[in-house]
C-alpha atoms as a PDB file:
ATOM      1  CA  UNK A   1      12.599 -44.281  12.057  1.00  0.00           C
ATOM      2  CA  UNK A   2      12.808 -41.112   9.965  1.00  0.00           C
ATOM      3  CA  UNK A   3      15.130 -38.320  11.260  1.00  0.00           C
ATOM      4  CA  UNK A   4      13.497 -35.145  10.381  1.00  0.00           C
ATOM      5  CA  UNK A   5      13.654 -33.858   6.876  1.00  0.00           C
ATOM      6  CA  UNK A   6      16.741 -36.261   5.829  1.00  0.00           C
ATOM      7  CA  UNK A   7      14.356 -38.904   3.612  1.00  0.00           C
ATOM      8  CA  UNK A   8      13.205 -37.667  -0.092  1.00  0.00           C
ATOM      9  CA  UNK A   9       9.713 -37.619   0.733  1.00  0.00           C
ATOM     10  CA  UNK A  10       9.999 -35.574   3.374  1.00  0.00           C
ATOM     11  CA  UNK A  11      12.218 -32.941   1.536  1.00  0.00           C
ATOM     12  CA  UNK A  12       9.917 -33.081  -1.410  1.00  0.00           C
ATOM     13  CA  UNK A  13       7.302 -32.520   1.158  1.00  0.00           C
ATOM     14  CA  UNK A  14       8.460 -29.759   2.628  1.00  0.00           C
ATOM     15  CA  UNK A  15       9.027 -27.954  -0.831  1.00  0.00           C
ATOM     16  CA  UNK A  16       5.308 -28.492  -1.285  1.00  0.00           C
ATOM     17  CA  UNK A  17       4.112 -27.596   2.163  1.00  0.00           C
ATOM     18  CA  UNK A  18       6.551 -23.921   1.404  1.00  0.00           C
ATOM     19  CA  UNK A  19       4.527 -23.638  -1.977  1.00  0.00           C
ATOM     20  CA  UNK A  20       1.269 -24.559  -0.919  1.00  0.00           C
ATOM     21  CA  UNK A  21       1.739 -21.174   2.050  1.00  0.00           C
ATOM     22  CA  UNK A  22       3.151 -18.664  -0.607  1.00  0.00           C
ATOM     23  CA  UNK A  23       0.119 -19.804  -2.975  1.00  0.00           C
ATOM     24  CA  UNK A  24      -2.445 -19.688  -0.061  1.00  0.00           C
ATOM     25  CA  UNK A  25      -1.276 -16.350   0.722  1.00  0.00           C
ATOM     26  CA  UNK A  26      -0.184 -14.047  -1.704  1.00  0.00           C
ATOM     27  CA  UNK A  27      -0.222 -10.693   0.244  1.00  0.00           C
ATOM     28  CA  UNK A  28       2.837 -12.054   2.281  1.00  0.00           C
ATOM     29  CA  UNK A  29       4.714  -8.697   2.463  1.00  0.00           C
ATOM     30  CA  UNK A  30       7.548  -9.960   4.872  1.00  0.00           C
ATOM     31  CA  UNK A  31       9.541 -13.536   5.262  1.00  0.00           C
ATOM     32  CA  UNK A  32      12.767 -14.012   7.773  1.00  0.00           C
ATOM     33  CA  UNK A  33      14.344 -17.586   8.811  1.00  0.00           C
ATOM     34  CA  UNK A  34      13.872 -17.714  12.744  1.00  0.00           C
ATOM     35  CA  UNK A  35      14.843 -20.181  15.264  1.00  0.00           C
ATOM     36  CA  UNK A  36      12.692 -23.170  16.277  1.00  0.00           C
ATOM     37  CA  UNK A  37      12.672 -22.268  19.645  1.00  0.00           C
ATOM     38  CA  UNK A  38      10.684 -18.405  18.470  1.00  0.00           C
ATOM     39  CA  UNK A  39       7.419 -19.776  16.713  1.00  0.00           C
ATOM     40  CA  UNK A  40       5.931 -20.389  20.397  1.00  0.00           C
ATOM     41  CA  UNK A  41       6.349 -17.319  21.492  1.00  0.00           C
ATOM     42  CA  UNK A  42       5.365 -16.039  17.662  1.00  0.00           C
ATOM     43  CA  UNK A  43       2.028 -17.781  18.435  1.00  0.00           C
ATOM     44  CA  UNK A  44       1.660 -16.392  21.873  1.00  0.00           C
ATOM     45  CA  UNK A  45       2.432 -12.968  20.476  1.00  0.00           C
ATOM     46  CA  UNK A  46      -0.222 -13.511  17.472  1.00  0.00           C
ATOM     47  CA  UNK A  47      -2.829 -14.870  19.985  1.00  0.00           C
ATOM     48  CA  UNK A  48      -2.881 -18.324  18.030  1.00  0.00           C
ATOM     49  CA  UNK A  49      -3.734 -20.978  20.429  1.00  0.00           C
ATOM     50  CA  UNK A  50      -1.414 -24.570  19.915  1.00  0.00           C
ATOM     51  CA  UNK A  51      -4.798 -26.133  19.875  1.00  0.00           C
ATOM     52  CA  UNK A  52      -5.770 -24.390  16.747  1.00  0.00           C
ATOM     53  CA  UNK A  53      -2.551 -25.692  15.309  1.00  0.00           C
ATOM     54  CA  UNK A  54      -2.449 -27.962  11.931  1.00  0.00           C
ATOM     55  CA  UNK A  55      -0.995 -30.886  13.129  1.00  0.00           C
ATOM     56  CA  UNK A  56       0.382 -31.980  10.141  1.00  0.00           C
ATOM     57  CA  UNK A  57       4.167 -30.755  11.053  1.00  0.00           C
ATOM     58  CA  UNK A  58       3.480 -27.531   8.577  1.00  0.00           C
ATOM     59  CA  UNK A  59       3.392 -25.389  12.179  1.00  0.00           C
ATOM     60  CA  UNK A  60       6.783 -26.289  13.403  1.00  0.00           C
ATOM     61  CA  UNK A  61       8.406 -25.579   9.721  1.00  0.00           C
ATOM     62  CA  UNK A  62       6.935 -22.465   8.622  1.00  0.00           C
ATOM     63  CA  UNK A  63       5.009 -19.804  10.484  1.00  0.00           C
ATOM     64  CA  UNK A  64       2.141 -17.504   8.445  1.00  0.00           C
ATOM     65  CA  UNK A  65       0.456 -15.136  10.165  1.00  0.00           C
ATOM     66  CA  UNK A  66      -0.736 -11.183   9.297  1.00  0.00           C
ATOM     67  CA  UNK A  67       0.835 -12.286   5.613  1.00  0.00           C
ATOM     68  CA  UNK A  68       4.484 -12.467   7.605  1.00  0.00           C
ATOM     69  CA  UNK A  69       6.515 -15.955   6.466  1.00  0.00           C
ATOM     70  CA  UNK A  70       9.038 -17.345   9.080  1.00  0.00           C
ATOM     71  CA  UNK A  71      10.545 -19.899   7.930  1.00  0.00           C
ATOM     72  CA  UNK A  72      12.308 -22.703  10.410  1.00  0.00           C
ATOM     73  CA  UNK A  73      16.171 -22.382  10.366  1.00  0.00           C
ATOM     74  CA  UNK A  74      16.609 -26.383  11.156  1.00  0.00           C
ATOM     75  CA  UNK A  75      15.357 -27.184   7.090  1.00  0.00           C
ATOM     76  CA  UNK A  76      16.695 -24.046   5.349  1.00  0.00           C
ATOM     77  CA  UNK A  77      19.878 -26.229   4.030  1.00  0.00           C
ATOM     78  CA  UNK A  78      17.882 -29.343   2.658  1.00  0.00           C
ATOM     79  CA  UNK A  79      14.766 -27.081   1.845  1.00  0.00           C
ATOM     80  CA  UNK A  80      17.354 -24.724  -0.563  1.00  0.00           C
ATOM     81  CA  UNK A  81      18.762 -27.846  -2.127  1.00  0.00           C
ATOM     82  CA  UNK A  82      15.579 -29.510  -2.826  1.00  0.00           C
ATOM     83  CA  UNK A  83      14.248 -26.428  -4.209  1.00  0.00           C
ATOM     84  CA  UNK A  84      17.219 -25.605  -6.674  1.00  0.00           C
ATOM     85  CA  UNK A  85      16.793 -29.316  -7.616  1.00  0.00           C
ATOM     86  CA  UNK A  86      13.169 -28.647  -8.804  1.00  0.00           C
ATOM     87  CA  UNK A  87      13.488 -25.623 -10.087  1.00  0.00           C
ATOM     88  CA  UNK A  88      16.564 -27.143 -12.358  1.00  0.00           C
ATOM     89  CA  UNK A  89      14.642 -29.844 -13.733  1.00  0.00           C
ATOM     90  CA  UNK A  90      11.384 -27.518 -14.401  1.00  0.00           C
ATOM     91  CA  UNK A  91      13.941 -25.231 -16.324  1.00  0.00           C
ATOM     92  CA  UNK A  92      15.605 -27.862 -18.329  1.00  0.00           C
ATOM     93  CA  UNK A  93      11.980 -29.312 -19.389  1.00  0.00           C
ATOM     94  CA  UNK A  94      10.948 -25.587 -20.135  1.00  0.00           C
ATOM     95  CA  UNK A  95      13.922 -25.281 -22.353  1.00  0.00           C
ATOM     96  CA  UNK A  96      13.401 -28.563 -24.109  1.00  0.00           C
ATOM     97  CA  UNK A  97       9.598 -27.727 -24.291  1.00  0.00           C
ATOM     98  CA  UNK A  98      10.426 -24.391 -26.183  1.00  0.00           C
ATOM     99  CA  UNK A  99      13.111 -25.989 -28.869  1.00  0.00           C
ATOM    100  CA  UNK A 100      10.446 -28.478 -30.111  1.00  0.00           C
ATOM    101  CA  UNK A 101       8.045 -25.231 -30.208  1.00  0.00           C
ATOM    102  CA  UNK A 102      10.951 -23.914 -32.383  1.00  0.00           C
ATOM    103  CA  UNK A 103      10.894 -27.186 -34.364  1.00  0.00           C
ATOM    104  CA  UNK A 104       7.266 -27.067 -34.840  1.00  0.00           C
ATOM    105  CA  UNK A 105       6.864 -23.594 -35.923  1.00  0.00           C
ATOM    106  CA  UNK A 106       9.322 -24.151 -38.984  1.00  0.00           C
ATOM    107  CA  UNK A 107       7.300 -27.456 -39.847  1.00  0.00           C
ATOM    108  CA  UNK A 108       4.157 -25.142 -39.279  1.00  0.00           C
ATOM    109  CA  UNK A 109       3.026 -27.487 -37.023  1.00  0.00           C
ATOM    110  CA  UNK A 110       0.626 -25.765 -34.401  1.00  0.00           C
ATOM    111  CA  UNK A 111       2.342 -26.054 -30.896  1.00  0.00           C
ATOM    112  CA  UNK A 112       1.138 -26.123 -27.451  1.00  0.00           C
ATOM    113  CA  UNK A 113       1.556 -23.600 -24.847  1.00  0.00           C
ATOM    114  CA  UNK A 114       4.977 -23.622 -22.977  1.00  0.00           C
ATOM    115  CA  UNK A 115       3.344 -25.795 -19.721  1.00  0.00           C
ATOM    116  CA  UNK A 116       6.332 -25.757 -17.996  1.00  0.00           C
ATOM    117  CA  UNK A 117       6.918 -21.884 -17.525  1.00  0.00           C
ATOM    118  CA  UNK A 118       4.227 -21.366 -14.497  1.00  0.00           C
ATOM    119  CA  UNK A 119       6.504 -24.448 -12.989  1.00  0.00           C
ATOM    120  CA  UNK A 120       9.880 -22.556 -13.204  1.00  0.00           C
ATOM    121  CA  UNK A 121       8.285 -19.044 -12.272  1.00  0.00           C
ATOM    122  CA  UNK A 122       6.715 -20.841  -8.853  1.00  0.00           C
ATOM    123  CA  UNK A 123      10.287 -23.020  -8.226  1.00  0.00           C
ATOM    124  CA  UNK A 124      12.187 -20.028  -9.120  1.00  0.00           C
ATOM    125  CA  UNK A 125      10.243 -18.132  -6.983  1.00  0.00           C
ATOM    126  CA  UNK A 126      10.993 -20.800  -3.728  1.00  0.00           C
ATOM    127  CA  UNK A 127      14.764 -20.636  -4.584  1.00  0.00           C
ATOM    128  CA  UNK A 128      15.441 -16.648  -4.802  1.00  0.00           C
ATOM    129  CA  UNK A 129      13.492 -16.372  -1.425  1.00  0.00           C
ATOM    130  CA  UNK A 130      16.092 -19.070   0.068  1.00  0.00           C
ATOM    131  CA  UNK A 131      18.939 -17.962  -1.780  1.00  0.00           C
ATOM    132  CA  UNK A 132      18.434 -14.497  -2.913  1.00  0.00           C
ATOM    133  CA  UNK A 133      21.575 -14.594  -5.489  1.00  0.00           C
ATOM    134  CA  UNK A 134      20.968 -18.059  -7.197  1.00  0.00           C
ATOM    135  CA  UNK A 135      21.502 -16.427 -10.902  1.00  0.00           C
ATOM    136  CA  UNK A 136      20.346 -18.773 -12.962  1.00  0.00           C
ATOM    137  CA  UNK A 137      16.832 -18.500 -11.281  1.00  0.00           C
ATOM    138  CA  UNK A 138      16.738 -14.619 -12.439  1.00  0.00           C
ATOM    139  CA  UNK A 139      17.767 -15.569 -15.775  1.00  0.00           C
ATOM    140  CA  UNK A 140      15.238 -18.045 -16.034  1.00  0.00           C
ATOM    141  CA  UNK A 141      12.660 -15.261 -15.048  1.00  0.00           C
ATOM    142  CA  UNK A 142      13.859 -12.615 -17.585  1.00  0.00           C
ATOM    143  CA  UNK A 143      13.993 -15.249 -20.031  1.00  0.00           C
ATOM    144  CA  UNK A 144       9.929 -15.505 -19.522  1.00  0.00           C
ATOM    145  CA  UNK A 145       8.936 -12.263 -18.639  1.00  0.00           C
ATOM    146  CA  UNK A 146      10.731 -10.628 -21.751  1.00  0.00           C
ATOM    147  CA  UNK A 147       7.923 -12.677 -23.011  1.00  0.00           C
ATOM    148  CA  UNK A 148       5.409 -10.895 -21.455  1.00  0.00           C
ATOM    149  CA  UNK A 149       3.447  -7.592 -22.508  1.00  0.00           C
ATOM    150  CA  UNK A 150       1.501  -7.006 -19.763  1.00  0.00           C
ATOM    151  CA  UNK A 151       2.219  -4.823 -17.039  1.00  0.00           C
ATOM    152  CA  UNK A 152       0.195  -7.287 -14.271  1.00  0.00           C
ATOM    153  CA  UNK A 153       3.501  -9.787 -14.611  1.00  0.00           C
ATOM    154  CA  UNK A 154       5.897  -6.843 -14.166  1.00  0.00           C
ATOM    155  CA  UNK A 155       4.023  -5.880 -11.353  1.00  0.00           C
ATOM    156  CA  UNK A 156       3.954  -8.942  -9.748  1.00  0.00           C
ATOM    157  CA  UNK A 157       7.981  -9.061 -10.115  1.00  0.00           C
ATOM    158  CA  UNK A 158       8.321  -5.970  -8.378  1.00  0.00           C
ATOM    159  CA  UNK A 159       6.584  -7.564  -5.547  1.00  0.00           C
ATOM    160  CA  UNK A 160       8.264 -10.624  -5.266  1.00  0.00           C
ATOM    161  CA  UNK A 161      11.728  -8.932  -5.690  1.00  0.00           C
ATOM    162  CA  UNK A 162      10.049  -6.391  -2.744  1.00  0.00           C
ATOM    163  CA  UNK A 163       9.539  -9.705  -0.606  1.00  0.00           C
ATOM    164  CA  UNK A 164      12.923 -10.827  -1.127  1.00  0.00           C
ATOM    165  CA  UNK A 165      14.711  -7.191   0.359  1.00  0.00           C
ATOM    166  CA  UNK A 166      12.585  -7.904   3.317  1.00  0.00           C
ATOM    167  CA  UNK A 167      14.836 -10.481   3.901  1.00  0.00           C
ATOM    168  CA  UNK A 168      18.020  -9.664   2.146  1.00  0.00           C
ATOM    169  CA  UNK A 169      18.191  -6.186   1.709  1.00  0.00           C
ATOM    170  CA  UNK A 170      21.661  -5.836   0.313  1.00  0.00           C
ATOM    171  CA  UNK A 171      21.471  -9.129  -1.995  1.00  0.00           C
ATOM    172  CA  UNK A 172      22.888  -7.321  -5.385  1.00  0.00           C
ATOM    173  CA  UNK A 173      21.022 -10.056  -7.792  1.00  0.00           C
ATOM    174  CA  UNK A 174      17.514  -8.687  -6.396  1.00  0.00           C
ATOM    175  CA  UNK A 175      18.167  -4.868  -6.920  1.00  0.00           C
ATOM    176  CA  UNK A 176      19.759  -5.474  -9.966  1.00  0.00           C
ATOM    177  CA  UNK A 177      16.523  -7.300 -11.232  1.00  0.00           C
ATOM    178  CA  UNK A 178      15.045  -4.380  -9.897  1.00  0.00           C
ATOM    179  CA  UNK A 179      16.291  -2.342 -12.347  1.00  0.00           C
ATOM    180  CA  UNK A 180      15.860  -4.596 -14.870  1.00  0.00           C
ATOM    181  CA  UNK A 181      11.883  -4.995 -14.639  1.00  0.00           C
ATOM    182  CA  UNK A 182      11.955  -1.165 -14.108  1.00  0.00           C
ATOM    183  CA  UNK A 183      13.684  -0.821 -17.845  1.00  0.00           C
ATOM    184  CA  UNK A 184      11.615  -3.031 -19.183  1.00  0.00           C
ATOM    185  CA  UNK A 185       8.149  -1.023 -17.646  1.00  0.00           C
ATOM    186  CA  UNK A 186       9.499   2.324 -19.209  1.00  0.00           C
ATOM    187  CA  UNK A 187       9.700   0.543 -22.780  1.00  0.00           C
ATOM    188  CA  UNK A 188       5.836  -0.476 -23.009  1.00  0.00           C
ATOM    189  CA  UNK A 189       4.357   1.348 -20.298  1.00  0.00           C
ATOM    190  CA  UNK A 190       3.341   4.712 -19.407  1.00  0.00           C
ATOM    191  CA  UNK A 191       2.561   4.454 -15.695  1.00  0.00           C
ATOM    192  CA  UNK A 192       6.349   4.363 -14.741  1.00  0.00           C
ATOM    193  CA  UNK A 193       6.330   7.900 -12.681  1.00  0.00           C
ATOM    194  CA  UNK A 194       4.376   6.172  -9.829  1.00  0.00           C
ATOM    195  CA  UNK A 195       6.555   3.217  -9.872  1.00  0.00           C
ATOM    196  CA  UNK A 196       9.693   5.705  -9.201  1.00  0.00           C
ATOM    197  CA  UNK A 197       7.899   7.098  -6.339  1.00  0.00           C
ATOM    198  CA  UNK A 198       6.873   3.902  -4.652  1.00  0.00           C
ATOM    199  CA  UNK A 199      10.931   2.649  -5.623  1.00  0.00           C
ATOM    200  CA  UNK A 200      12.100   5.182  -3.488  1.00  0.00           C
ATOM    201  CA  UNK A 201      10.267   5.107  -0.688  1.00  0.00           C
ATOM    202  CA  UNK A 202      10.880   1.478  -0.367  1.00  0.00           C
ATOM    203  CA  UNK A 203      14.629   2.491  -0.526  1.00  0.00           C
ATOM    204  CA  UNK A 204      13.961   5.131   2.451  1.00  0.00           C
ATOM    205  CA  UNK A 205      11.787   2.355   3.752  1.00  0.00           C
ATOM    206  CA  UNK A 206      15.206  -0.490   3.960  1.00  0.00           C
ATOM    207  CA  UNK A 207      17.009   2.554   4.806  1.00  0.00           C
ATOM    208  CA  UNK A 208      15.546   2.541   8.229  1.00  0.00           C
ATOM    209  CA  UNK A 209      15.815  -1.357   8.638  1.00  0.00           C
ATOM    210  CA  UNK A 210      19.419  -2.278   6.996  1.00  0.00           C
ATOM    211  CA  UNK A 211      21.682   0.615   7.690  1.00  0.00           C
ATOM    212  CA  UNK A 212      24.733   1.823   5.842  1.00  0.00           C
ATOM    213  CA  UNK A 213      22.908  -0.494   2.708  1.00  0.00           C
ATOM    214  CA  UNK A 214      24.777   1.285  -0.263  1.00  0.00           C
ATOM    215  CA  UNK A 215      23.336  -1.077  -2.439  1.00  0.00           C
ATOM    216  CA  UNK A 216      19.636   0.219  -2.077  1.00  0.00           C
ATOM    217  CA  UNK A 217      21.089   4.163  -2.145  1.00  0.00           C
ATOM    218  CA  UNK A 218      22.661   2.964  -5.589  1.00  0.00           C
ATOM    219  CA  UNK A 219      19.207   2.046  -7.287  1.00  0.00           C
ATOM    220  CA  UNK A 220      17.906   5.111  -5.901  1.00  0.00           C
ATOM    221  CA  UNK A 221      20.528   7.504  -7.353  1.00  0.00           C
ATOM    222  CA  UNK A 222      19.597   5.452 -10.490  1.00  0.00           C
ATOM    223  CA  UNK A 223      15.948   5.872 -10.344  1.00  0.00           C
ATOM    224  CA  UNK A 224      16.533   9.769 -10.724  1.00  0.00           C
ATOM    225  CA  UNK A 225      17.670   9.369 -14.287  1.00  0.00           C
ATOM    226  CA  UNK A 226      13.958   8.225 -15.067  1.00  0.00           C
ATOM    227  CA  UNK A 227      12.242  11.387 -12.651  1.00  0.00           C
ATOM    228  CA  UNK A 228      10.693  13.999 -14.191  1.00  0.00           C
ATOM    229  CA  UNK A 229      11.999  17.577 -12.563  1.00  0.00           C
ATOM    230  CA  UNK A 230       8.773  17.806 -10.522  1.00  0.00           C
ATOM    231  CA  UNK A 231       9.756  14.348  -8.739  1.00  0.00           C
ATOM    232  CA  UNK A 232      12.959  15.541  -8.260  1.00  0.00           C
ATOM    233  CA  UNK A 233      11.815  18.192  -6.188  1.00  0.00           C
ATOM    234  CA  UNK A 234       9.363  16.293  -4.226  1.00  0.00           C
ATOM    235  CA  UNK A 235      12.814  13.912  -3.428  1.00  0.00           C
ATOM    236  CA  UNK A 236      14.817  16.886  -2.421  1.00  0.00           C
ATOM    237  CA  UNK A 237      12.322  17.860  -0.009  1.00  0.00           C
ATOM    238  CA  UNK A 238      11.163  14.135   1.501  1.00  0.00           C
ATOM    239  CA  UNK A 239      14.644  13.134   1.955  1.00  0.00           C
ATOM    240  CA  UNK A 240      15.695  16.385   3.601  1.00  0.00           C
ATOM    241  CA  UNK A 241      14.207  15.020   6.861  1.00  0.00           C
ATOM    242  CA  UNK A 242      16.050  11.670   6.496  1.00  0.00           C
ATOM    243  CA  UNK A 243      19.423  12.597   6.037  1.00  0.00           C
ATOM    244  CA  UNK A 244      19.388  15.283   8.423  1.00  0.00           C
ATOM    245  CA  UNK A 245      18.425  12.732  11.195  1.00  0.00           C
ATOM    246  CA  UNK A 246      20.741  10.216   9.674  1.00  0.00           C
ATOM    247  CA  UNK A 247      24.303  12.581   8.839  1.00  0.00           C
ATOM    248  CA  UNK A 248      26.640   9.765   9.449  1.00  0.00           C
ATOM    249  CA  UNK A 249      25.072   7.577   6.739  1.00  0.00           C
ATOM    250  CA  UNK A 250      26.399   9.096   3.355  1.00  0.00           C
ATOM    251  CA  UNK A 251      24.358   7.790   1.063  1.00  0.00           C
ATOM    252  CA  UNK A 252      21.366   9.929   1.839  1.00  0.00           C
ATOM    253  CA  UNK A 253      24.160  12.645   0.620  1.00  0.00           C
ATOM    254  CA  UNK A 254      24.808  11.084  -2.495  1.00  0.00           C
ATOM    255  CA  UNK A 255      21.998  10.789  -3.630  1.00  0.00           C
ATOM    256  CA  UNK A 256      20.944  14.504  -2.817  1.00  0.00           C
ATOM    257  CA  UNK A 257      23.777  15.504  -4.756  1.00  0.00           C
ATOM    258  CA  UNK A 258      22.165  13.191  -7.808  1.00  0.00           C
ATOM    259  CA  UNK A 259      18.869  14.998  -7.654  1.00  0.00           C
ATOM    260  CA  UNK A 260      20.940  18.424  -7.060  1.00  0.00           C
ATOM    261  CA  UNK A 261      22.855  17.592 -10.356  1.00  0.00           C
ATOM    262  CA  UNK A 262      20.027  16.566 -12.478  1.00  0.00           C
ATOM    263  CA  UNK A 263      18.330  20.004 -11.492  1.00  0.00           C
ATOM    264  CA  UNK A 264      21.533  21.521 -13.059  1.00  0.00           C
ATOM    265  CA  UNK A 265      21.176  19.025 -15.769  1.00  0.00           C
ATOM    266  CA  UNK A 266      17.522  20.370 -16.876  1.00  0.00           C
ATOM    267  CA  UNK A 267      19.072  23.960 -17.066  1.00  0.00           C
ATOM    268  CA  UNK A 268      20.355  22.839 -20.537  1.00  0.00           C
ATOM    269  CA  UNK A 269      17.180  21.445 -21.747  1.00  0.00           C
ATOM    270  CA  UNK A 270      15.497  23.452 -24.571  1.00  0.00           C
ATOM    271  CA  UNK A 271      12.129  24.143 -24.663  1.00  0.00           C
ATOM    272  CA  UNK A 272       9.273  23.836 -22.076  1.00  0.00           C
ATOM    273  CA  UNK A 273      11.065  21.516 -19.757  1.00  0.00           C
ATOM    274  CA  UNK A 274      13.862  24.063 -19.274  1.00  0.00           C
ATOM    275  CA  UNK A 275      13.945  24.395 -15.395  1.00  0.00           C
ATOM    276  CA  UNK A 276      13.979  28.160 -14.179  1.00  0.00           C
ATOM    277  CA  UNK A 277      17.458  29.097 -13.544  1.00  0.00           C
ATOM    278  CA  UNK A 278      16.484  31.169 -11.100  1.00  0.00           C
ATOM    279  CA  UNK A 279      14.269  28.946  -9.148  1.00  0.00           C
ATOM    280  CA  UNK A 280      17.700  26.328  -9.502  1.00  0.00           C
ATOM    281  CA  UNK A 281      20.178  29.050  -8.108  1.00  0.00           C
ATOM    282  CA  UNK A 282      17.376  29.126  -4.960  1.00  0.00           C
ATOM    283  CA  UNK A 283      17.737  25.437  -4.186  1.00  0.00           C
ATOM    284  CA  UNK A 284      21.352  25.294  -4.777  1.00  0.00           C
ATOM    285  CA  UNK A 285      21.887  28.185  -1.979  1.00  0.00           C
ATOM    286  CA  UNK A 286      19.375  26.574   0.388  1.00  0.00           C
ATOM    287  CA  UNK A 287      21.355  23.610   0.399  1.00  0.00           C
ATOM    288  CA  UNK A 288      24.343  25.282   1.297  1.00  0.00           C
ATOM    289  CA  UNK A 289      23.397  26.542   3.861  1.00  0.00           C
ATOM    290  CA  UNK A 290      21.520  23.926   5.284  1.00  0.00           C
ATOM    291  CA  UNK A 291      24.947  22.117   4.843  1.00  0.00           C
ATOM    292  CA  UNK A 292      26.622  24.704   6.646  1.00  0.00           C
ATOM    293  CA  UNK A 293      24.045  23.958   9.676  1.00  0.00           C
ATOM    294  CA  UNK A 294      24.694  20.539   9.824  1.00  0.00           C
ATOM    295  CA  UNK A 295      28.168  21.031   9.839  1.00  0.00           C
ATOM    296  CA  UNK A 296      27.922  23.614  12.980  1.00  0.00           C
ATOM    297  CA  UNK A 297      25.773  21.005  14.708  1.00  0.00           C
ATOM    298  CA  UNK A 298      27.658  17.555  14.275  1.00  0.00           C
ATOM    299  CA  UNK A 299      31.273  19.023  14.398  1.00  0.00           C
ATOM    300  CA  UNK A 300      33.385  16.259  13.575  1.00  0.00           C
ATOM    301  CA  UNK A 301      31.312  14.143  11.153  1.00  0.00           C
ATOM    302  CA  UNK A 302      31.734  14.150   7.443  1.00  0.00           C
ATOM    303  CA  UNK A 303      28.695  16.159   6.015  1.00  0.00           C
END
């Protein structure tokens, strides 16, 4: 007899049955490993009958519902290991694939599309949601995207790295692919002012969720480098709110001192997008002295 997940077919399985729900439903927003013992009461919560259940195995592995993934803790370990596996082998046929395109194209020999790279985006993708700082599975990605011209795959990056925070919201690798895609969408593309804007609020939005997370506060202090005065503004006064309710978490304070300093910073500018100095000496005194409040009103705390 069998013993859950241990044979190769049943891994292998399992690594199909996890592909075949991200593919089915690609407006999952949100995926968390819970206990077996929760996706009952998940169900019961959801209104999703156990008669209505596949009965297949898939319900007692992975739970999909309102485009939220759970994912069972009892296969996590052999799930992650079976999925590195495949994602290794995909790369390492991707990698051969693309040296005998090399081959061919000094022979000019006409060459085949790469097949292999929609099979290491969509095993990559498995791994980084399992193991969010697996390195060589965002290398393999930038190696592909840098590939790319067209803002729809960038996009889609910023989503999947957006699904991984919602389950590891301080996992470096992520934000620092973050920043990556984000460098790469202000060298082609000219929409990157509303990206900014929806970067930080899905800082603010972790914020709430995984406190004290000075990894997220870090790529929003670096977003300001890429906002245009008028953003910074709009940040000064939307995260007002935030870190007033929130004074023991410094990093809401850091990074109003980043947008404070880049308002000095535009001061030196030449030209039209020389800030008013005037207007600057304004918000500098308005944040004093709504420091000076916060100070009276939390005595003892490090404002």
């Amino acid at each position: 007899m069998k013993q859950g997940p241990s044979s190769e077919d049943d891994c292998f399985s399992l690594l199909k049955q996890f592909e075949h729900v991200l593919e089915s439903d690609p407006l999952i927003d949100e995926v968390g490993f819970i206990h077996p013992s929760q996706f009952t009461m998940l169900d019961k919560e959801a209104g999703f009958s156990n008669e209505f259940q596949p009965n297949n195995g898939t319900s007692s592995k992975f739970w999909n519902q309102d485009h939220k993934l759970g994912i069972s803790t009892d296969i996590l370990v052999q799930l992650c290991k079976d999925a590195k596996h495949v994602f290794l082998l995909a790369l390492q046929e991707y990698k051969s694939h693309g040296n005998a395109c090399d081959e061919s194209q000094i022979k000019n020999i006409s060459c085949s599309p790469c097949i292999p790279e929609s099979d290491v985006m969509k095993h990559s993708q498995s791994v980084l949601l399992l193991s969010s700082d697996f390195g060589t599975a965002w290398n393999a990605r930038k190696l592909i995207l840098s590939k790319k011209d067209h803002l729809s795959a960038f996009t889609e990056e910023l989503r999947l790295s957006g699904l991984i925070l919602s389950n590891s919201p301080k996992s470096e690798s992520t934000w620092s692919h973050r920043r990556w895609i984000i460098k790469m969408i202000s060298q082609s593309f000219s929409t990157l002012q509303e990206i900014i804007t929806k970067e930080s609020e899905l800082v603010e939005s972790i914020g709430e969720r995984s406190k004290m997370n000075y990894r997220a506060w870090y790529h929003r202090c670096w977003l300001v480098s890429y906002m245009t005065i008028e953003q910074v503004i709009q940040e000064l006064n939307k995260s007002k709110r935030w870190a007033g309710l929130h004074v023991a978490d410094s990093s809401c304070f850091h990074y109003r001192r980043r947008l404070m300093l880049k308002i000095l910073e535009s001061l030196y500018v030449k030209g039209s997008s020389a800030y008013d100095k005037t207007e600057a000496r304004k918000i500098w005194k308005e944040e004093l002295d709504w420091n000076e409040e916060l100070v009276e009103r939390y005595v003892g705390r490090e404002v």
